[in-house]
Protein backbone atom coordinates (compact mmCIF):
# COMPACT_ATOMS: atom_id res chain seq x y z
CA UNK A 1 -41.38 25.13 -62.18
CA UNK A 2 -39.64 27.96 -63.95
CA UNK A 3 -36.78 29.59 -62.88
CA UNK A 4 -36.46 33.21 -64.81
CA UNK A 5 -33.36 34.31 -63.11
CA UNK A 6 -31.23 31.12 -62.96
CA UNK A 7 -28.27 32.29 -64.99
CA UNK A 8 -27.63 35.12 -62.42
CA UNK A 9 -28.85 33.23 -59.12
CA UNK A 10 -26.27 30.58 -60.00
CA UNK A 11 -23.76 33.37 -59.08
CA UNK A 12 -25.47 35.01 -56.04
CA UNK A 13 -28.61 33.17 -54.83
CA UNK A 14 -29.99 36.57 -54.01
CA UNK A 15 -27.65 36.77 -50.76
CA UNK A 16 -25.75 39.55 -52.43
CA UNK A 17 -26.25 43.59 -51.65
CA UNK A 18 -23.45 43.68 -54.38
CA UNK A 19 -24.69 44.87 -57.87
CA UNK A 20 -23.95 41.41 -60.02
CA UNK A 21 -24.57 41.61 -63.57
CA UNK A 22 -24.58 38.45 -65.97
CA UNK A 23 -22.88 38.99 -69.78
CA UNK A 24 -22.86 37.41 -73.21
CA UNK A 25 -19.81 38.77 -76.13
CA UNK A 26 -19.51 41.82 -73.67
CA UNK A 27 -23.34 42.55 -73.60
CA UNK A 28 -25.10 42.29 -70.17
CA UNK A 29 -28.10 39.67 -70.60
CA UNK A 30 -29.00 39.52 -66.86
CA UNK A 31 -28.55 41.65 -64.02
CA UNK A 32 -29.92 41.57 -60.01
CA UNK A 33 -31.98 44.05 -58.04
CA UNK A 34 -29.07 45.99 -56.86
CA UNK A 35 -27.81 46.39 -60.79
CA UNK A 36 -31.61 47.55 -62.02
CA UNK A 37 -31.66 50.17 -58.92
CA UNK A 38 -28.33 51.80 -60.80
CA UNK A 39 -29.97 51.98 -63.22
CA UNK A 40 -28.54 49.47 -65.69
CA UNK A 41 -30.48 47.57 -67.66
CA UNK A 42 -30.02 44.12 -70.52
CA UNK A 43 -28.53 44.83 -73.55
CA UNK A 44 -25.97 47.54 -72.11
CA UNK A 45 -21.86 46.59 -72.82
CA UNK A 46 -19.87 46.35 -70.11
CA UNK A 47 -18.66 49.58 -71.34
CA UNK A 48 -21.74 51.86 -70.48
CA UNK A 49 -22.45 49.59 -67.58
CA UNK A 50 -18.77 50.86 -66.04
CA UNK A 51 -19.50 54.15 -66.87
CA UNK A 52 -22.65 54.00 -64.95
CA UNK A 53 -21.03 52.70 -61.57
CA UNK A 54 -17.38 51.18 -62.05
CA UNK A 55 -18.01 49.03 -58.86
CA UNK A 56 -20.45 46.44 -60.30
CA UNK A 57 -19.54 43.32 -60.61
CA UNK A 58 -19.50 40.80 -63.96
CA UNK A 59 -20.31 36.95 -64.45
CA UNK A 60 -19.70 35.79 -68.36
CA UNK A 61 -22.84 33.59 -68.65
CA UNK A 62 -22.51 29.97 -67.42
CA UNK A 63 -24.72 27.88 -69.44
CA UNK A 64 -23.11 24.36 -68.40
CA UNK A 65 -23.98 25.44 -65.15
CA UNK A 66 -27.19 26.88 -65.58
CA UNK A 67 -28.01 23.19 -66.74
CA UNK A 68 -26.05 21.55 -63.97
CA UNK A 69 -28.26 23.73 -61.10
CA UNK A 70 -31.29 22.52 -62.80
CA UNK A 71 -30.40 18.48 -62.39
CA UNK A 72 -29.71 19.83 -58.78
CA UNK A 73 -32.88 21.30 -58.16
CA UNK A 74 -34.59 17.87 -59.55
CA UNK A 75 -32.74 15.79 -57.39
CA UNK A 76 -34.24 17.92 -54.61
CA UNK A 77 -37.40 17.57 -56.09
CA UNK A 78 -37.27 13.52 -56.12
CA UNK A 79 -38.52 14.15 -52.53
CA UNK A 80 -42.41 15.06 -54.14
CA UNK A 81 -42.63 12.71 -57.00
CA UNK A 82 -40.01 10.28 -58.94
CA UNK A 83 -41.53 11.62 -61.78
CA UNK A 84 -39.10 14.18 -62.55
CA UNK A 85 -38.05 15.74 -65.62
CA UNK A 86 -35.40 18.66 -66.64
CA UNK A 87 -36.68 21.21 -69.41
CA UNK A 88 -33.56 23.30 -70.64
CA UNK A 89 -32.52 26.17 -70.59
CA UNK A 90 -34.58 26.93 -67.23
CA UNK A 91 -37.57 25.04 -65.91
CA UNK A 92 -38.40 21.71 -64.21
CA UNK A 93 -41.31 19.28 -64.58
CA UNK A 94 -43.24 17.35 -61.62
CA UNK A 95 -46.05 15.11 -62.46
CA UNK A 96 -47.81 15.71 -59.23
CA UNK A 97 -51.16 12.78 -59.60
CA UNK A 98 -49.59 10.07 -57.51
CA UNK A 99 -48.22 12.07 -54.52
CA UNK A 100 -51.25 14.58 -53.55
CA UNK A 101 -52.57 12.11 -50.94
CA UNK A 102 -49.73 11.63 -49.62
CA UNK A 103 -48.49 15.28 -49.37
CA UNK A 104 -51.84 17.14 -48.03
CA UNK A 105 -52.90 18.17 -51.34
CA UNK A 106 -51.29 20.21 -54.36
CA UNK A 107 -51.50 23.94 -52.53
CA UNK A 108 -49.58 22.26 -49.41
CA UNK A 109 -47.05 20.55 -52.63
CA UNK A 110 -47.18 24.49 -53.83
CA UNK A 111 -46.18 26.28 -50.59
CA UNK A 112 -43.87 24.10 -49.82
CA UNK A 113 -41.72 24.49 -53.28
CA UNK A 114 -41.82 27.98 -52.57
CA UNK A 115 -40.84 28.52 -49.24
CA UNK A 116 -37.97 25.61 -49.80
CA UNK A 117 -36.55 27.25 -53.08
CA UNK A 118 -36.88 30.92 -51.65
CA UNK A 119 -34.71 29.88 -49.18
CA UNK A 120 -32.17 28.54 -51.48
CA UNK A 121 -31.95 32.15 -52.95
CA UNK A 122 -34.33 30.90 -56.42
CA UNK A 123 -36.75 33.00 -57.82
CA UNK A 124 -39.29 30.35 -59.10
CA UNK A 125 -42.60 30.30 -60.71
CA UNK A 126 -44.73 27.59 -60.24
CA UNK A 127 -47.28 26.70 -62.84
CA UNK A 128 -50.02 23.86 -63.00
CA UNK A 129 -52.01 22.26 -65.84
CA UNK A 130 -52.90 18.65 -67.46
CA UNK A 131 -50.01 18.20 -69.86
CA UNK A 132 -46.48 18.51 -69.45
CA UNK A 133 -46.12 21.82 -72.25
CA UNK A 134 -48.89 23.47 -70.86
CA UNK A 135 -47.55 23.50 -67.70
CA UNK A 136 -44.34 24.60 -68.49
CA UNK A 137 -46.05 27.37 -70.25
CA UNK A 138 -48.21 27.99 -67.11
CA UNK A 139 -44.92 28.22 -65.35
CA UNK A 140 -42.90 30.58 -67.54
CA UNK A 141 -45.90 33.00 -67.83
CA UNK A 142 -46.50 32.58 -64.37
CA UNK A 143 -50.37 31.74 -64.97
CA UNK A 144 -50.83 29.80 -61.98
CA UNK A 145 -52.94 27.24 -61.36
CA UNK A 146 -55.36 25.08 -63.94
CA UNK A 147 -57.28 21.57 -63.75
CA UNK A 148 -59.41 22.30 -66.02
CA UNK A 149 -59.98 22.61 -69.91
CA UNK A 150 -56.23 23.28 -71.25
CA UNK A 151 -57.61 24.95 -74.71
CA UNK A 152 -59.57 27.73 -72.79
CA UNK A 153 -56.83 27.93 -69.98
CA UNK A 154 -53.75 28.85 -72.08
CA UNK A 155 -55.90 31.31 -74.36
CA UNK A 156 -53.89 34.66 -72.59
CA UNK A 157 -50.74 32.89 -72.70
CA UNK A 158 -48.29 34.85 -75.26
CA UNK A 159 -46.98 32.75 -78.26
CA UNK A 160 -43.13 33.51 -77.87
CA UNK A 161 -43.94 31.76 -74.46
CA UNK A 162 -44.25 28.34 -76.39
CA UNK A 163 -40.92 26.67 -77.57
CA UNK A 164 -41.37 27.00 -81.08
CA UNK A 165 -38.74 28.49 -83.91
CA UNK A 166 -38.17 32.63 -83.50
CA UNK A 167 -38.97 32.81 -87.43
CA UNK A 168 -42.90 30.99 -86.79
CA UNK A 169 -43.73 33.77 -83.84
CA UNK A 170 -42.63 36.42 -86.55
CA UNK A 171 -44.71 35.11 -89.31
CA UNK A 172 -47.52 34.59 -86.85
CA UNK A 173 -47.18 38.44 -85.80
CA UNK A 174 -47.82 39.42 -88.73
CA UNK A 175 -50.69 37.55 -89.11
CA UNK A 176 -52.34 39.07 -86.27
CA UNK A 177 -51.56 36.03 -84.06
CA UNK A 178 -50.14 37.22 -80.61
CA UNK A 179 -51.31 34.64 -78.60
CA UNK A 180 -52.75 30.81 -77.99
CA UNK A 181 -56.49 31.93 -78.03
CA UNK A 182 -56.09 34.03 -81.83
CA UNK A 183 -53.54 30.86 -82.22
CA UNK A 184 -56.11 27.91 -82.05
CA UNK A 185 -58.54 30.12 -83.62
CA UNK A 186 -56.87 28.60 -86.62
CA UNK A 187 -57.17 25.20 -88.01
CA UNK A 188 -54.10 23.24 -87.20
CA UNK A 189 -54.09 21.30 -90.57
CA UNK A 190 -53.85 24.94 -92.45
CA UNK A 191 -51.08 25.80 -89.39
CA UNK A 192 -49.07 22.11 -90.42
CA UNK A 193 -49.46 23.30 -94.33
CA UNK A 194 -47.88 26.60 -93.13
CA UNK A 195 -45.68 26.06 -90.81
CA UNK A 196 -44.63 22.17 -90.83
CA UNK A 197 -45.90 18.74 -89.04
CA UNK A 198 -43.56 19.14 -86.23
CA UNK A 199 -45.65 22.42 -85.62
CA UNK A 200 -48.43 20.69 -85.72
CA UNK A 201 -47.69 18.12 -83.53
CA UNK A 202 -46.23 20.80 -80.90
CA UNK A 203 -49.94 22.26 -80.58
CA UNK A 204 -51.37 18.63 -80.37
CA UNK A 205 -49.07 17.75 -76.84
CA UNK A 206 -49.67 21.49 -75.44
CA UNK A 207 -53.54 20.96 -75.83
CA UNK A 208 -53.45 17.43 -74.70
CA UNK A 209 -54.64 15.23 -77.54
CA UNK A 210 -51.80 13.05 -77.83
CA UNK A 211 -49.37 11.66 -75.26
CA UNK A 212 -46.27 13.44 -74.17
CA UNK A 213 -44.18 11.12 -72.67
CA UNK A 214 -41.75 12.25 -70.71
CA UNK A 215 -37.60 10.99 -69.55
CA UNK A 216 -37.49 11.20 -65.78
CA UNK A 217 -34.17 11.75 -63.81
CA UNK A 218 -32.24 8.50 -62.99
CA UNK A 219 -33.41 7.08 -59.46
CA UNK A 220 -29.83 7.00 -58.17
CA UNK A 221 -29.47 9.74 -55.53
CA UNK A 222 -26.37 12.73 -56.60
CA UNK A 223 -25.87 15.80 -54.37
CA UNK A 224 -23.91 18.53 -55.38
CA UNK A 225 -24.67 22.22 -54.32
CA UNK A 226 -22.11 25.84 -54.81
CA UNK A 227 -21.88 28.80 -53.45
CA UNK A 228 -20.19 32.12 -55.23
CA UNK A 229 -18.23 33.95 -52.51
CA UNK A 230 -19.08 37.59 -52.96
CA UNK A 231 -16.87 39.15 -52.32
CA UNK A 232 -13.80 36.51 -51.90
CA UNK A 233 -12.66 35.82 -49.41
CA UNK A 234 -8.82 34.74 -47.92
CA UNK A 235 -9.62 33.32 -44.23
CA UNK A 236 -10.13 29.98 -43.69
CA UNK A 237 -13.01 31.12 -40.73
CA UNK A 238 -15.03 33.37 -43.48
CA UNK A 239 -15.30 29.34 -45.00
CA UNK A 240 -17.31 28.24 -42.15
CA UNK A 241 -20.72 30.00 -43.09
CA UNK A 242 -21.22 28.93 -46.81
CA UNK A 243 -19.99 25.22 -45.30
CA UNK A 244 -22.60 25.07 -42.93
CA UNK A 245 -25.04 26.29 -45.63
CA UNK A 246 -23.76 23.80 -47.79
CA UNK A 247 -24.37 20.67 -45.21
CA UNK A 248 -27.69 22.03 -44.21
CA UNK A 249 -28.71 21.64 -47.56
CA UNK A 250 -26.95 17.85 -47.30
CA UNK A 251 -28.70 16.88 -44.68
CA UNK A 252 -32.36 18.51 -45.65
CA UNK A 253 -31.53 15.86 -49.06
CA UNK A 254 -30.63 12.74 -46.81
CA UNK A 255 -33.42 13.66 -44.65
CA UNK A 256 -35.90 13.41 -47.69
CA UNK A 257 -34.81 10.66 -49.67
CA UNK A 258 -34.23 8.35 -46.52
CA UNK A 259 -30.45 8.39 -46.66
CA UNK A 260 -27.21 8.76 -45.17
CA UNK A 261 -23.85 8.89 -46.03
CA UNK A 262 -20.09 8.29 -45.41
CA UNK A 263 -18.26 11.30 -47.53
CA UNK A 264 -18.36 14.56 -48.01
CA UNK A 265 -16.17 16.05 -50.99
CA UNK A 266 -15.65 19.98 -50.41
CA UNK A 267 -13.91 22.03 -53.88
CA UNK A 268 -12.59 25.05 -53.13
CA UNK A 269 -11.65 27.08 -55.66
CA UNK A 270 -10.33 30.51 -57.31
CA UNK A 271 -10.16 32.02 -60.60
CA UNK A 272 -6.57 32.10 -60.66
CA UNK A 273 -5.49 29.23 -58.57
CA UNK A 274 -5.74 25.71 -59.13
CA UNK A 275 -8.68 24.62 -57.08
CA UNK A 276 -8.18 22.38 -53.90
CA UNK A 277 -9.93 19.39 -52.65
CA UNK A 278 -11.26 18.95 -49.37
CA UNK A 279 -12.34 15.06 -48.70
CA UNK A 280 -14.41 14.04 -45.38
CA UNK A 281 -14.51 10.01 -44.94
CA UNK A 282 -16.60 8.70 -42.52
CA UNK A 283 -16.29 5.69 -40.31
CA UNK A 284 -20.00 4.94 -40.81
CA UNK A 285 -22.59 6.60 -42.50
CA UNK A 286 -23.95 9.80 -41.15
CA UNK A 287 -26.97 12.08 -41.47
CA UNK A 288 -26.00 14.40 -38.56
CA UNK A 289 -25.58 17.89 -39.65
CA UNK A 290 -23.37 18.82 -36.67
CA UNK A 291 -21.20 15.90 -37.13
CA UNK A 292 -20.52 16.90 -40.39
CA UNK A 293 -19.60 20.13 -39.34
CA UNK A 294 -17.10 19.48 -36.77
CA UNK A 295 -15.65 16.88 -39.13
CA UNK A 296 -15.41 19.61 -41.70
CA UNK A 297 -14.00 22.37 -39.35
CA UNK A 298 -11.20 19.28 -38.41
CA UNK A 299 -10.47 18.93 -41.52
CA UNK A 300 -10.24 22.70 -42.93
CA UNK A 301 -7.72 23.44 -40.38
CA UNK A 302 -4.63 20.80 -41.68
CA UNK A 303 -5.99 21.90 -45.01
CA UNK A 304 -3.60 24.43 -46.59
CA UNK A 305 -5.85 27.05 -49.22
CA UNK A 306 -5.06 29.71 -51.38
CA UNK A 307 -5.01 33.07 -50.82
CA UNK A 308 -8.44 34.14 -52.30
CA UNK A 309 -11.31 31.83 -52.54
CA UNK A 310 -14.18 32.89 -54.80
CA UNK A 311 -16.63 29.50 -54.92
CA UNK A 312 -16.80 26.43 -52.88
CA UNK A 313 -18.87 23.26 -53.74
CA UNK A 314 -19.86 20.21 -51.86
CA UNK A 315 -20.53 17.49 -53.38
CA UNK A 316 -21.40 13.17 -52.02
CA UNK A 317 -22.34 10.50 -54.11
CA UNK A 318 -21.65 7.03 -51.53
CA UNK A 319 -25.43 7.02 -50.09
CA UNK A 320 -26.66 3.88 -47.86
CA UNK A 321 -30.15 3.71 -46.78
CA UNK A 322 -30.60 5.41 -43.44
CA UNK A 323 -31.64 3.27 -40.91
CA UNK A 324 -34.02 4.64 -37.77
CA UNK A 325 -33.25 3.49 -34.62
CA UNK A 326 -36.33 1.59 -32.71
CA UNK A 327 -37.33 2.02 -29.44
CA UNK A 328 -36.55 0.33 -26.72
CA UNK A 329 -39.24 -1.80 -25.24
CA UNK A 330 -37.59 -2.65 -21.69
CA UNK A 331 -36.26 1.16 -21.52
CA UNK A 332 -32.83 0.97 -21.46
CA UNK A 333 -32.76 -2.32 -19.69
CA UNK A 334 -29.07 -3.80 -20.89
CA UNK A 335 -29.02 -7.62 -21.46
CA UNK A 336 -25.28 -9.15 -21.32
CA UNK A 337 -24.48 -10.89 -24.80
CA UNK A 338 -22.94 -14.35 -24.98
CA UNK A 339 -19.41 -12.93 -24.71
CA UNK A 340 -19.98 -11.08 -21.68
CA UNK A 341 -20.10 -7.88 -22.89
CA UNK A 342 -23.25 -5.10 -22.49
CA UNK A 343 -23.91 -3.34 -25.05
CA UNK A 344 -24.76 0.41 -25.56
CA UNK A 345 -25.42 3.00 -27.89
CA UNK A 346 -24.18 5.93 -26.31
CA UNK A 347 -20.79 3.93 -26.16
CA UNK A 348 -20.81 2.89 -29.74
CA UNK A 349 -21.72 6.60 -31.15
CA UNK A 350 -18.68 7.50 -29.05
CA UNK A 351 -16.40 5.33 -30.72
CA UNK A 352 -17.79 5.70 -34.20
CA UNK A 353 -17.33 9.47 -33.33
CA UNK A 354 -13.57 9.17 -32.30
CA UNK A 355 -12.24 7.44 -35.22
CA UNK A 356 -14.39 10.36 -37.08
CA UNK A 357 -12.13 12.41 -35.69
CA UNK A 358 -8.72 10.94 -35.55
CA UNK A 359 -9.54 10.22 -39.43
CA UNK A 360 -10.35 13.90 -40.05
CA UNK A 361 -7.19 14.89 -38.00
CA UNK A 362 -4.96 12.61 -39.41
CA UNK A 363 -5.82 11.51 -42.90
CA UNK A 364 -8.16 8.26 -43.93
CA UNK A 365 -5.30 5.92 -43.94
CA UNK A 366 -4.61 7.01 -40.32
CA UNK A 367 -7.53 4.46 -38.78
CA UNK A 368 -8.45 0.88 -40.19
CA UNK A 369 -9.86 -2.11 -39.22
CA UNK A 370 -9.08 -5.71 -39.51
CA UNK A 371 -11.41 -7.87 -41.26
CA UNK A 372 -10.85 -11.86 -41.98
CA UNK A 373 -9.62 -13.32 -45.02
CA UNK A 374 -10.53 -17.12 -46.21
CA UNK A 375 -7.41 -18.28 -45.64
CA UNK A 376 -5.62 -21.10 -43.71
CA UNK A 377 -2.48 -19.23 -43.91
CA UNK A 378 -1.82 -17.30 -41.10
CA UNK A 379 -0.15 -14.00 -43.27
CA UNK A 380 -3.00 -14.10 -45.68
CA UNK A 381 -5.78 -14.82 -43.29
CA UNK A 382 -6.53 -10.93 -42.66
CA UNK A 383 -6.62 -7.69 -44.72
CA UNK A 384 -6.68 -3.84 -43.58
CA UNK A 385 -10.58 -1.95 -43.83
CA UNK A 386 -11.76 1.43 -43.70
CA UNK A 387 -13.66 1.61 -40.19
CA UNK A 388 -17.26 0.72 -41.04
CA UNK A 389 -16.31 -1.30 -44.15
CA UNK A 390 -15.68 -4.77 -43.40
CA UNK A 391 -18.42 -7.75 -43.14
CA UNK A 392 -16.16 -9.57 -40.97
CA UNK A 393 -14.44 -8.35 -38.67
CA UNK A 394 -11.80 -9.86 -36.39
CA UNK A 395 -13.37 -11.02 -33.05
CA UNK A 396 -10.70 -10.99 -29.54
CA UNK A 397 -9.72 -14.38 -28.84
CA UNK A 398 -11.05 -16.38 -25.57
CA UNK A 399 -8.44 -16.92 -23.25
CA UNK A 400 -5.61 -18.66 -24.51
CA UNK A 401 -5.29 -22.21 -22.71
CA UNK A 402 -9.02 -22.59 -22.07
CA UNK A 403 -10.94 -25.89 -23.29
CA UNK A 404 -12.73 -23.92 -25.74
CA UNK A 405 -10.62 -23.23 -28.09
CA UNK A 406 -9.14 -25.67 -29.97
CA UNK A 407 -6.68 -23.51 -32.00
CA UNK A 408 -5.80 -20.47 -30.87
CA UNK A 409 -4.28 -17.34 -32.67
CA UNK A 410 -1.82 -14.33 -31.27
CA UNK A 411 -3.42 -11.23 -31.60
CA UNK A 412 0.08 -9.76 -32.47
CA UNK A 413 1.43 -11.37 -35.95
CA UNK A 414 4.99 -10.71 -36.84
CA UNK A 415 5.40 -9.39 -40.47
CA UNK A 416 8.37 -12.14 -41.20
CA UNK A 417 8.58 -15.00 -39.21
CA UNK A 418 12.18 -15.15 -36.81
CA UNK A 419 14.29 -18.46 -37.21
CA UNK A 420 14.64 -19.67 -33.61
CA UNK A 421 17.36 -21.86 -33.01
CA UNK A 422 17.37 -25.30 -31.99
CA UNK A 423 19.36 -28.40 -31.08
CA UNK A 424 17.76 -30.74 -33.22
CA UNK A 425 14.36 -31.22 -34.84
CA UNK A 426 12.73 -32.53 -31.69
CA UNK A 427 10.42 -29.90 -29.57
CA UNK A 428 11.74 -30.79 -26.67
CA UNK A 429 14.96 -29.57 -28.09
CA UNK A 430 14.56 -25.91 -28.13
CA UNK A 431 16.64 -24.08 -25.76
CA UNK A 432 14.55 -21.04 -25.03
CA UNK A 433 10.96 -22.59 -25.10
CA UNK A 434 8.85 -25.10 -23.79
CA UNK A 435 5.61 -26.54 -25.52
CA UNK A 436 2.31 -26.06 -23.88
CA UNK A 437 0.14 -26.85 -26.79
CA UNK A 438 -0.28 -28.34 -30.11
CA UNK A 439 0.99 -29.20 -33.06
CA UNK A 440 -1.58 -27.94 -35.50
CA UNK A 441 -0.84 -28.29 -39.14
CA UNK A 442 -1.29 -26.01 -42.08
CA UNK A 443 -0.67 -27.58 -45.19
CA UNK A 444 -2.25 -25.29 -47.88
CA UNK A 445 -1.07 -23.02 -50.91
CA UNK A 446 -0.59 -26.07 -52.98
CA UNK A 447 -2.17 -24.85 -55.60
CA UNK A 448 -0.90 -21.21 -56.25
CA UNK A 449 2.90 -19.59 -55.74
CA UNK A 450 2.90 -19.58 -51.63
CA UNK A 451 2.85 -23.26 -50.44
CA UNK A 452 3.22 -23.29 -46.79
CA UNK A 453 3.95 -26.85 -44.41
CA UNK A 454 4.07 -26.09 -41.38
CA UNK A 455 3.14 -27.42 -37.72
CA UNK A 456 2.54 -24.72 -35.12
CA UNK A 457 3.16 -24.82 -31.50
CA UNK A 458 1.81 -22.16 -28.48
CA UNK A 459 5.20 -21.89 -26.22
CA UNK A 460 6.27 -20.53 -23.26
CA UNK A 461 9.61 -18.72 -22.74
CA UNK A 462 11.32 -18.63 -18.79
CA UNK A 463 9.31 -15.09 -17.87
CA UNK A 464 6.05 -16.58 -19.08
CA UNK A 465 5.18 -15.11 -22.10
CA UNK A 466 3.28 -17.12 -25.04
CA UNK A 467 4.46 -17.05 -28.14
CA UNK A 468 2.96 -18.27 -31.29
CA UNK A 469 5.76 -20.66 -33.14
CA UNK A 470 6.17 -23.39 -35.88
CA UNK A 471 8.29 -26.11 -37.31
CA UNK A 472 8.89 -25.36 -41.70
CA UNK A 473 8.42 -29.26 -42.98
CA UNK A 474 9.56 -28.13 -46.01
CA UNK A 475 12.93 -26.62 -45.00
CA UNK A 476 13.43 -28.66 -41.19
CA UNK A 477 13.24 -25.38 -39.42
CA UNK A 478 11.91 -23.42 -36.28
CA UNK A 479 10.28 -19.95 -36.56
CA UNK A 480 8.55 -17.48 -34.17
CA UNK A 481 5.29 -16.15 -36.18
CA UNK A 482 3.32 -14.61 -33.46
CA UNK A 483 3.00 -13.32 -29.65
CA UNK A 484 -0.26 -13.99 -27.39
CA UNK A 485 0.90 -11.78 -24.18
């Protein structure tokens, strides 16, 4: 795949009525439809171009980005073949073999590449053939489609198509050479004498006679996709479009590789401002376009901006595999679990969807979870999670008192313990509480900087409430640690 106007479609993806033109040292190198129909052509300065029409408007040429579109456009591509490989300054390579089967056939690989990428806003050419130069060149010259012969199919194709030094396509025009079929007219041991082995060995991969081996993309999944605001914009509504564009094109990548995800990172930026970050943390992982949206719209709200926005970019790289939901073979039917409870899905998206929200709203440190700790000791027996995060997650008591449980634990823990005072060492000494159960000892810590002795008690106080309380044997003390109700 070859993309001739990348280094201007990385500004407008061809959703512009604006006349956008693309410069190098002050000289205009590329320019969109709108710019040709003023009349302005490459190689113009900016100069002649404002004297022609003082509205258009000017990009200084982005290579780094040019570069950075094309990984995008391969991750994209990961969806057809793994077999991916970038080929600066503007095309991509596919080897196609393994998935044709799978996908319907190459023309159904074909239309699909178009009609995707078109919709993108990317002119692309898409060119076929049996080794990885030759198609590029197929591509570039926009020759179509070969399975046969390479020799005989790349005979038209023009020489300063091939990626070969500017000085050997000036020698060979003045030898008459102009392109591949007057090119392999000529014996390529005279052409290495002339020209140099590396030549030589150039011709050998386009033609297919040696191997070409190729470095694919990484398999690890990235996302990251812009959009130029033209013109800028300074309301936070005018944001809403491009952001939905922007996690449509999300979701069409987690539909393809199989994925889903739990962040969304959103850069807003300006020319003249410092650019501002936008961050949308998920409870669980997602693959729902709206839910991203709503998060986002949540989120852009508390989010203070600058007064002129000119690009945004989204960008998520915390992927999980996405996992499909199976049906449900007694329809519906809901089966109580051993703890009494019934579960259902409708309930759980509902939850998952609320702390969504209340995260978005309020910041990610707004909502956690609690999530066990292997620890006797009681203040180092639990730790604070994202929502989602945790393996093991703190399960409600049964009901204090019952048979069951041996050792039960307050479900409110008190960040210090309280000395409680006390007649005498005895239990049956303290004056405002009377012992239902225990003692259970926790004698741990030995071996790092918090040793803890302690025997702990469940009391009640004269209105009935149970507290959560122990006796220090290292310092012959009472404390209240925790509350059940």
């Amino acid at each position: 795949m070859c993309f001739p106007d990348l280094a201007i479609e990385i500004f407008t993806r061809d959703r512009t009525k604006e006349a956008v033109l693309i410069t190098e040292k002050k000289i205009v190198v590329f320019l969109n439809q709108a710019a040709r129909n003023l009349g302005l052509k490459p190689g113009i300065s900016v100069a002649e171009a404002l004297t022609i029409n003082e509205s258009v408007i000017f990009f200084e040429r982005n290579k780094s980005r040019e570069i950075e579109k094309l990984s995008q456009i391969a991750q994209w591509s990961y969806r057809f073949t793994p077999n991916v490989s970038i080929k600066k300054p503007k095309s991509v390579l596919l080897e196609l073999s393994g998935s044709l089967k799978l996908f319907g056939g190459l023309k159904k690989i074909q239309q699909e590449i178009l009609k995707s990428l078109e919709e993108k806003g990317l002119s692309v050419q898409v060119g076929v053939n049996m080794s990885p130069l030759s198609a590029q060149c197929f591509s570039e010259a926009n020759a179509g489609t070969n399975l046969k012969d390479i020799k005989t199919s790349i005979s038209s194709i023009p020489i300063h198509i091939l990626e070969i030094e500017q000085k050997i396509v000036d020698s060979l025009h003045k030898m008459g050479v102009y392109n591949c079929g007057q090119l392999f007219r000529l014996p390529i041991s005279d052409l290495s004498h002339r020209f140099g082995g590396q030549f030589a060995l150039y011709l050998k991969k386009l033609i297919g006679t040696i191997p070409d081996p190729q470095i694919f993309i990484e398999n690890k999944p990235y996302f990251k996709s812009d959009i130029t605001l033209i013109p800028e914009v300074s309301d936070k509504n005018s944001l809403i479009f491009p952001m939905r564009r922007l996690i449509g094109e999300l979701n069409e990548f987690l539909d393809a590789r199989k994925l889903q995800t739990d962040s969304l990172l959103f850069k807003i930026s300006h020319r003249n401002y410092k650019p501002r970050k936008l961050s949308v943390l998920l409870a669980k992982p997602e693959k729902d376009l709206q839910v991203f949206l709503m998060l986002t719209k949540l989120k852009l709200e508390k989010t203070e901006l600058m007064p002129e926005i000119d690009n945004i970019c989204l960008l998520s790289d915390r992927f999980s595999k996405s996992k499909n939901d199976s049906g449900d073979l007694f329809h519906e039917t809901q089966f109580r679990q051993k703890d009494g409870y019934f579960p259902s899905k409708a309930e759980e998206k509902w939850k998952v969807q609320l702390i969504n929200m209340m995260t978005a709203r309020l910041g990610p440190d707004s909502c956690y979870t609690l999530s066990t700790v292997s620890d006797h000791r009681p203040e180092l027996s639990w730790s604070k999670e994202q929502p989602g995060q945790t393996n093991n997650p703190i399960k409600p008591n049964k009901q204090t008192g019952s048979d069951e449980e041996e050792n039960p634990r307050p479900l409110l823990l008190l960040k210090a313990p309280k000395r409680i005072p006390e007649k005498n060492k005895s239990p049956d000494s303290l004056e405002t509480f009377k012992i239902v159960r225990g003692p259970e000892r926790i004698d741990v810590g030995w071996w790092d900087s918090h040793p803890v002795a302690r025997d702990y008690f469940v009391a009640r106080d004269s209105s009935g409430v149970l507290y959560w309380i122990y006796y220090d044997l290292s310092s012959d003390k009472w404390y209240l640690h925790g509350i059940f109700s």
